[in-house]
C-alpha atoms as a PDB file:
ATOM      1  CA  UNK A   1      97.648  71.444  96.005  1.00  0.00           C
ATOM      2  CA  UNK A   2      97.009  67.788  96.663  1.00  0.00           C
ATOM      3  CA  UNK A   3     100.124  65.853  96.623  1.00  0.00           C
ATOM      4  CA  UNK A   4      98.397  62.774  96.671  1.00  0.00           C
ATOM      5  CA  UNK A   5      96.673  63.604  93.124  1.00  0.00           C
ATOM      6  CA  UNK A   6      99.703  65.559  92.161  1.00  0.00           C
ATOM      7  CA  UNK A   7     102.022  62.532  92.389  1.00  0.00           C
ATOM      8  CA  UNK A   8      99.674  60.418  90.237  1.00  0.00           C
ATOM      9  CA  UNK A   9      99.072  62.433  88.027  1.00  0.00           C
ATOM     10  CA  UNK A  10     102.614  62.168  87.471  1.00  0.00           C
ATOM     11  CA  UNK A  11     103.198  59.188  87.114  1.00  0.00           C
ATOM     12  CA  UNK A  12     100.161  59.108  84.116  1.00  0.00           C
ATOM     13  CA  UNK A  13     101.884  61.513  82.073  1.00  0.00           C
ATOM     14  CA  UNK A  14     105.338  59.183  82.940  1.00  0.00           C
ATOM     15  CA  UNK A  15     103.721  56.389  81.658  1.00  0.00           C
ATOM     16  CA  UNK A  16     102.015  58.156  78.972  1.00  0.00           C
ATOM     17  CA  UNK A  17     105.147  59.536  77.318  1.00  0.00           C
ATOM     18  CA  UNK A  18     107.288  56.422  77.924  1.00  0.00           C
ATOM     19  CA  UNK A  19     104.137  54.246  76.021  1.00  0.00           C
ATOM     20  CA  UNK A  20     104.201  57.040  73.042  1.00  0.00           C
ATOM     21  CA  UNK A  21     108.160  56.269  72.682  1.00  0.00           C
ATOM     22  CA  UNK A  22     108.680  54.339  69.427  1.00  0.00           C
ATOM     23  CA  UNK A  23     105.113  53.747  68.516  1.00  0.00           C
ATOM     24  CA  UNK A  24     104.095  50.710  67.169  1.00  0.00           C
ATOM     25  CA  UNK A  25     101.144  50.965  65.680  1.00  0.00           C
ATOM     26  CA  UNK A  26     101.460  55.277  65.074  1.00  0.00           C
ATOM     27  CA  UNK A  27      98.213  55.908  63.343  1.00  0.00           C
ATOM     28  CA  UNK A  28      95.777  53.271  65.468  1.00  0.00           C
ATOM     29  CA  UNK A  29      97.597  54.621  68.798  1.00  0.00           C
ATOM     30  CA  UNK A  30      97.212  58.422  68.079  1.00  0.00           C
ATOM     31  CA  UNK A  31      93.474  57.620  67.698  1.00  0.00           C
ATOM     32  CA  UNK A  32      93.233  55.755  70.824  1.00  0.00           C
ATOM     33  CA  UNK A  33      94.599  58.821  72.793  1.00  0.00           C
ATOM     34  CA  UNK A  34      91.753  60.553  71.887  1.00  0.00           C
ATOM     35  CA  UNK A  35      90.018  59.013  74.617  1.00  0.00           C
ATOM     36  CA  UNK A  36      93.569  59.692  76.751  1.00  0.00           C
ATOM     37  CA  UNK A  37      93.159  63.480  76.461  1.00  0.00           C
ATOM     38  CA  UNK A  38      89.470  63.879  77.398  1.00  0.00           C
ATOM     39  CA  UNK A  39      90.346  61.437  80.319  1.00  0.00           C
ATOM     40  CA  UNK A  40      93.080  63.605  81.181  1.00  0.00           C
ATOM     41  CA  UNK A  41      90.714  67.034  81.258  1.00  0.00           C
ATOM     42  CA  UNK A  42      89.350  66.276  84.713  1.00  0.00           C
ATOM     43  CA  UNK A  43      92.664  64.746  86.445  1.00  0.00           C
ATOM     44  CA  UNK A  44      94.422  68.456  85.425  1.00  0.00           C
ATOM     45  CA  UNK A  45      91.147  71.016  86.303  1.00  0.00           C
ATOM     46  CA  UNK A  46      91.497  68.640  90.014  1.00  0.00           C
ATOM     47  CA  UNK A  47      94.616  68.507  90.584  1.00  0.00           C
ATOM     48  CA  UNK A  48      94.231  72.531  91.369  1.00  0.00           C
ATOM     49  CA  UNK A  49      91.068  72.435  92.513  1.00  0.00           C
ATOM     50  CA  UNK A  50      91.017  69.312  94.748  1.00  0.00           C
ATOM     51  CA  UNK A  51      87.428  68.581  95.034  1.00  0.00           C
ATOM     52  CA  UNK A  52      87.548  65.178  93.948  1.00  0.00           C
ATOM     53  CA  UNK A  53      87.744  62.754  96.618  1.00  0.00           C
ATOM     54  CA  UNK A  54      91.326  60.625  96.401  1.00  0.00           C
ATOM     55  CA  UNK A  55      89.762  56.874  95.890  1.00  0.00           C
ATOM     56  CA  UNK A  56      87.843  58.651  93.058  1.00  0.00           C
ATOM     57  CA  UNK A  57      90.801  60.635  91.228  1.00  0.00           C
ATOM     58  CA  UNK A  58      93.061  57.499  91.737  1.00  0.00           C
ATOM     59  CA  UNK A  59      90.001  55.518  90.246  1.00  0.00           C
ATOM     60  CA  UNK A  60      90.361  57.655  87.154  1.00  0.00           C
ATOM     61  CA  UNK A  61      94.655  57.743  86.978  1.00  0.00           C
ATOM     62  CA  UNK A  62      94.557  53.714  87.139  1.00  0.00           C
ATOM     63  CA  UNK A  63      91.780  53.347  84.337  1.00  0.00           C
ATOM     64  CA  UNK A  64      93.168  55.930  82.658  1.00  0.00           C
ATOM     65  CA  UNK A  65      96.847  54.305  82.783  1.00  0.00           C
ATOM     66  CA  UNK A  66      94.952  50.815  81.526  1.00  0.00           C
ATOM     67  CA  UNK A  67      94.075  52.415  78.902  1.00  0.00           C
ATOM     68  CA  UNK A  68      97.444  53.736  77.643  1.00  0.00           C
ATOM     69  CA  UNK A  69      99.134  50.601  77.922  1.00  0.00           C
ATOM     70  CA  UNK A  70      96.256  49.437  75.746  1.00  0.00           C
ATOM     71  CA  UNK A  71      96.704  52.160  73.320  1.00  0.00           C
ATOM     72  CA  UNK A  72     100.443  51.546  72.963  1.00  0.00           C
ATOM     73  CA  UNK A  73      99.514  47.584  71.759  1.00  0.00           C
ATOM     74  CA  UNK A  74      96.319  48.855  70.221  1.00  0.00           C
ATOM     75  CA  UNK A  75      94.454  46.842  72.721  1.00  0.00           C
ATOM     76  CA  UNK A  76      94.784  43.692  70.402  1.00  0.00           C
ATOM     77  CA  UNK A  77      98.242  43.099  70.991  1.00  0.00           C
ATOM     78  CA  UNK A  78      98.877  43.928  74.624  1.00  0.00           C
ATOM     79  CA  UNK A  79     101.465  41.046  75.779  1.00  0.00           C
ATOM     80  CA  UNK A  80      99.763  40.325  78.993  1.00  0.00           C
ATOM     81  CA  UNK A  81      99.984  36.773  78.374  1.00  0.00           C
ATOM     82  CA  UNK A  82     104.095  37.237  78.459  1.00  0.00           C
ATOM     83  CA  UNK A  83     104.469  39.561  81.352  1.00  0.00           C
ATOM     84  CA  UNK A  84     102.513  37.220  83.566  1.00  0.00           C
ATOM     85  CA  UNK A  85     104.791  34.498  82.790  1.00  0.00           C
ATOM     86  CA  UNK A  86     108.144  36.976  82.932  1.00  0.00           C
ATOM     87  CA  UNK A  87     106.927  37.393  86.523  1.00  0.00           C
ATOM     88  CA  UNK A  88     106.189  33.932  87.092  1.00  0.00           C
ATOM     89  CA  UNK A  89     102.679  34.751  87.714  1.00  0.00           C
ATOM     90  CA  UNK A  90     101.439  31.867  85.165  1.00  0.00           C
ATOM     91  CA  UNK A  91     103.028  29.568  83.081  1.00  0.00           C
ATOM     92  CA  UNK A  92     101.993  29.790  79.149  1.00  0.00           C
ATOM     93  CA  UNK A  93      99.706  26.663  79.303  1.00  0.00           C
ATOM     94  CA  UNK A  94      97.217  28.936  81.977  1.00  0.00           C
ATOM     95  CA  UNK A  95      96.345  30.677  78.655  1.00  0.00           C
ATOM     96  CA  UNK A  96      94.064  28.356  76.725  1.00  0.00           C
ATOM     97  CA  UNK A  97      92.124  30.899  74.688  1.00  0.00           C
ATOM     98  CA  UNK A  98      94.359  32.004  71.806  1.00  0.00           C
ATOM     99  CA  UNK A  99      92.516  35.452  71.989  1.00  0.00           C
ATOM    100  CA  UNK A 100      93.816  38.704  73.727  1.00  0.00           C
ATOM    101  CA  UNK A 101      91.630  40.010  76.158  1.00  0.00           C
ATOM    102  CA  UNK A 102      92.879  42.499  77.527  1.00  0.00           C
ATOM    103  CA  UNK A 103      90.170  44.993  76.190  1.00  0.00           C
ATOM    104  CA  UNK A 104      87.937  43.225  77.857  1.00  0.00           C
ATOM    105  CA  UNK A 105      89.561  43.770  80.952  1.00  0.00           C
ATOM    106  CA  UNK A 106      89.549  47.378  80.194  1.00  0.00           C
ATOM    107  CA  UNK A 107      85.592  47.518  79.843  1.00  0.00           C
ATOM    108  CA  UNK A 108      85.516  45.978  82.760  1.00  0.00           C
ATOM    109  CA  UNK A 109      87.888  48.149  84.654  1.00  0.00           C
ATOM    110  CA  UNK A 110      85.679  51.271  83.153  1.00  0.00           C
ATOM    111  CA  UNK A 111      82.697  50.136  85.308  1.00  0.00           C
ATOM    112  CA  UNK A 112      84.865  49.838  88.219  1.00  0.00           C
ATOM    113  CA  UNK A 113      86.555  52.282  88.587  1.00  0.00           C
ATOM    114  CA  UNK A 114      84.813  55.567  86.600  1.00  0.00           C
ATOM    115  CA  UNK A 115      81.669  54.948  88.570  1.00  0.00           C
ATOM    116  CA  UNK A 116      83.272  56.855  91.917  1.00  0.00           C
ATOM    117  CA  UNK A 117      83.494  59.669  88.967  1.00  0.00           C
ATOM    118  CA  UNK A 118      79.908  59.810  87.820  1.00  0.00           C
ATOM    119  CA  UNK A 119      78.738  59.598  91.519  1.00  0.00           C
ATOM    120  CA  UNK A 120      81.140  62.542  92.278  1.00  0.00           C
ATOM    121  CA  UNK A 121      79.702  64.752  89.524  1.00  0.00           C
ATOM    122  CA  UNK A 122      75.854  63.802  90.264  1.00  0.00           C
ATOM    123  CA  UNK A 123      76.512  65.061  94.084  1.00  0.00           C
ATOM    124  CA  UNK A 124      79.021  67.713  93.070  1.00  0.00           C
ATOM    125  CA  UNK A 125      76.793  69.523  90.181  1.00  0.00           C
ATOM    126  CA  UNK A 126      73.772  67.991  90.088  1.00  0.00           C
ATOM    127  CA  UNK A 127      72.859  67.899  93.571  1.00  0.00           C
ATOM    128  CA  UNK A 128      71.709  64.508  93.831  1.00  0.00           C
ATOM    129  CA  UNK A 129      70.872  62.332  97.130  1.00  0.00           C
ATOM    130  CA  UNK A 130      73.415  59.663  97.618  1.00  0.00           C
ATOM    131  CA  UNK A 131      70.812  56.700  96.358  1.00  0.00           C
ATOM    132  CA  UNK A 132      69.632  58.851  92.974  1.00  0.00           C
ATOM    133  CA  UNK A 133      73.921  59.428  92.393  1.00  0.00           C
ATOM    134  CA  UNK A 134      74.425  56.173  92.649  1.00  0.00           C
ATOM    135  CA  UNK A 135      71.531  54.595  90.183  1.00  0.00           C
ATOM    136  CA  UNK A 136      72.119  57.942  87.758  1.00  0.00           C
ATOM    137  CA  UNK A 137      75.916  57.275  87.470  1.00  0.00           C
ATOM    138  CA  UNK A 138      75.195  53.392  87.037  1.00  0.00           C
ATOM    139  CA  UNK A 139      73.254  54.102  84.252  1.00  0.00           C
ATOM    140  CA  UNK A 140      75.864  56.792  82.452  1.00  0.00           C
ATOM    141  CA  UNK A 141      78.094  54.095  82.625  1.00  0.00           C
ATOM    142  CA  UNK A 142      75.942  52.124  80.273  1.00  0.00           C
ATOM    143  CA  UNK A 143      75.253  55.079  78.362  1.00  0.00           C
ATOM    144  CA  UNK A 144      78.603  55.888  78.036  1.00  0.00           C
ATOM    145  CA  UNK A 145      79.612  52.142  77.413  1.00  0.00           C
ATOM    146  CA  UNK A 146      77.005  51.997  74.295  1.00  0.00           C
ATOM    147  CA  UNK A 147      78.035  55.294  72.966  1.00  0.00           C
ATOM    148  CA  UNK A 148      81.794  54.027  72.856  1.00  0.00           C
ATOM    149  CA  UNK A 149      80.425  50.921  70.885  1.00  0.00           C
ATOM    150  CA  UNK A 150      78.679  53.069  68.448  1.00  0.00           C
ATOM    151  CA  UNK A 151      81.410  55.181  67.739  1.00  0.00           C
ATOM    152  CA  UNK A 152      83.480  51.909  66.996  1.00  0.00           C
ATOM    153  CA  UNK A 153      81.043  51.194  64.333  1.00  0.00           C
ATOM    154  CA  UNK A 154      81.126  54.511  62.797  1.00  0.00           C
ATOM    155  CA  UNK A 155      84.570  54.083  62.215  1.00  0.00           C
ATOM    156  CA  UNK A 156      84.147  50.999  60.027  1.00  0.00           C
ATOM    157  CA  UNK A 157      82.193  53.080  57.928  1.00  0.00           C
ATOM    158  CA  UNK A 158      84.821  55.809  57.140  1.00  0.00           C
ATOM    159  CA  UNK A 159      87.558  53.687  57.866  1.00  0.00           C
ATOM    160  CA  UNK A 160      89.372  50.785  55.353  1.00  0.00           C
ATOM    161  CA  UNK A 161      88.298  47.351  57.061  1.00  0.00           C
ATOM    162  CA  UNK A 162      91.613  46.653  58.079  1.00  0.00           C
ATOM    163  CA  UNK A 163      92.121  50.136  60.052  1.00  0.00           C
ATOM    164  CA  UNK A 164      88.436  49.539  61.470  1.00  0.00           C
ATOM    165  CA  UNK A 165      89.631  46.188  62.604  1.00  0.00           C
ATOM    166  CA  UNK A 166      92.690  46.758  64.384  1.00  0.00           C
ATOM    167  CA  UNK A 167      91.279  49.995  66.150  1.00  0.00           C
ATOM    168  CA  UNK A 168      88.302  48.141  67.760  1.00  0.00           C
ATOM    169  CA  UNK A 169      89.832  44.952  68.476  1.00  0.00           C
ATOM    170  CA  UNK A 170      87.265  42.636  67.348  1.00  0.00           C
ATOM    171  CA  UNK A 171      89.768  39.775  66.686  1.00  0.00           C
ATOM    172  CA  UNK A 172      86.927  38.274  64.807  1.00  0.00           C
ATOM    173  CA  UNK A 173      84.293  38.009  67.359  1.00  0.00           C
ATOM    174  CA  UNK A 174      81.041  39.212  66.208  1.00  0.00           C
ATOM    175  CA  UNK A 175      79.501  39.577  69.809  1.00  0.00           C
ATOM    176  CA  UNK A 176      82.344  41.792  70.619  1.00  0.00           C
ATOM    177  CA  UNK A 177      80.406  44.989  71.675  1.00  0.00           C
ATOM    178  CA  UNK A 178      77.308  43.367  73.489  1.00  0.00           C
ATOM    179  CA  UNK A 179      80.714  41.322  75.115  1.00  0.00           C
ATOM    180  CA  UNK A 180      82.409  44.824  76.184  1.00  0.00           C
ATOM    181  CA  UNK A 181      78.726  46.468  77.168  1.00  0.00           C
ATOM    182  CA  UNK A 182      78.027  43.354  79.414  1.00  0.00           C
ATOM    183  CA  UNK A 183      81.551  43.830  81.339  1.00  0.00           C
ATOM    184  CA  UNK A 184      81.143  47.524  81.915  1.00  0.00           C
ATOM    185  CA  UNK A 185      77.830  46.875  83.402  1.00  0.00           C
ATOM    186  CA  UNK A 186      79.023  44.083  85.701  1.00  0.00           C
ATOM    187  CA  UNK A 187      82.229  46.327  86.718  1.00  0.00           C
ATOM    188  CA  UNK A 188      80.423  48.985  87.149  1.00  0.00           C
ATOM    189  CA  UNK A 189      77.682  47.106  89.406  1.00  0.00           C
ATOM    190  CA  UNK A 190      80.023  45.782  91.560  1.00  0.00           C
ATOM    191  CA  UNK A 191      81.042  48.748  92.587  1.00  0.00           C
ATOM    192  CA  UNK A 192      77.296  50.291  92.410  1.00  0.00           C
ATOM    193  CA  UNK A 193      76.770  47.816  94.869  1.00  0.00           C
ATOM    194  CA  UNK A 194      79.836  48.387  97.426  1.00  0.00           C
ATOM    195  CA  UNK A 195      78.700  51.825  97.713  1.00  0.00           C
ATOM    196  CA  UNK A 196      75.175  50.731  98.647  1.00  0.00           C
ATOM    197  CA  UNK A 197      76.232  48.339 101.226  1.00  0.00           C
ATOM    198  CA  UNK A 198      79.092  50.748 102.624  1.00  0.00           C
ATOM    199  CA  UNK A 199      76.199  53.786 102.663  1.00  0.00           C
ATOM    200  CA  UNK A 200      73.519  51.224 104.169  1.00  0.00           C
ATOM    201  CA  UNK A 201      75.793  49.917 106.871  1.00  0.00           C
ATOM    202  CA  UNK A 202      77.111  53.590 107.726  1.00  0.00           C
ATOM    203  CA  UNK A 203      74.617  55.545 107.211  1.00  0.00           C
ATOM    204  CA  UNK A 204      76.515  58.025 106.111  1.00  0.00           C
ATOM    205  CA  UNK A 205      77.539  59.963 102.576  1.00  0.00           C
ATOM    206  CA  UNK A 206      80.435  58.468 101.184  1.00  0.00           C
ATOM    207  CA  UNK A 207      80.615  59.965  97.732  1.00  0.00           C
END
């Protein structure tokens, strides 16, 4: 067994638990999880096998523990703004914009750092060459981004506006989803492209 992968994963189910402690929001946050358990599925079947390379299973604990923070604050109300000036990172007057954006952040971080992932899996089981992994997984991240967005609108239609609302994170702006689809497809080409230039000047497969 890794210990590497073992430790991290770890410290995800750590920070899991301790984020599930006194919910705030109980109903919006068991929802959100949703997405904690399928991102979960992989890091566990891994963490025995050890296939997965260590950048890319660390990729998926660190997205993965951006999202449960997120989930704790239902994305809406994460107090990032506060922590960074606890730490004396900031002082409140860097923060302008009255709106929270930390699940932007998070669509951005899911280009980032699940790509690795989808590159793994098109070598792993589909067999790809390194340049056909690397434009297929690109383009599952999009996939994947839009078919999140869709399933946030399905929700308005089953849930009361108010539940819909504080589960997608809106905060009013009707360009939210085309917002989040545009920052998953920059994350996730900035990483596209490291791999290209990393594979062009080696020469070699680094998936």
């Amino acid at each position: 067994m890794n210990k590497t992968k073992l430790s991290f994963l770890l410290i995800l189910i750590f920070i899991t638990v301790i984020t599930c402690i006194n919910p705030i929001y109980p109903h919006e946050q068991f929802l959100q999880h949703a997405g904690t358990l399928l991102l979960m599925i992989p890091l566990l079947i891994d963490v025995v096998r050890n296939r997965m390379p260590n950048s890319t299973y660390i990729g998926i604990v660190l997205f993965t523990i951006l999202h449960v923070v997120g989930a704790r604050y239902i994305y809406s109300y994460v107090p990032y703004k506060e922590w960074s000036v606890l730490l004396g990172i900031v002082n409140m007057d860097f923060f302008q914009d009255p709106r929270n954006h930390y699940d932007r952040f998070v669509h951005l971080a899911f280009g980032l750092l699940m790509l690795p992932y989808f590159i793994y899996l098109c070598k792993e089981r589909l067999k790809l060459n390194y340049i056909a992994s690397i434009i297929v997984s690109w383009l599952a991240i999009q996939t994947g981004s839009m078919i999140y967005e869709l399933f946030e609108w399905l929700l308005t239609v089953v849930m009361t506006p108010e539940e819909a609302s504080d589960y997608n994170g809106q905060q009013g702006d009707m360009w939210d989803a085309q917002k989040d689809m545009a920052l998953a497809m920059i994350g996730s080409t900035i990483t596209a492209l490291w791999y290209y230039i990393r594979y062009k000047f080696s020469k070699k497969d680094f998936a």
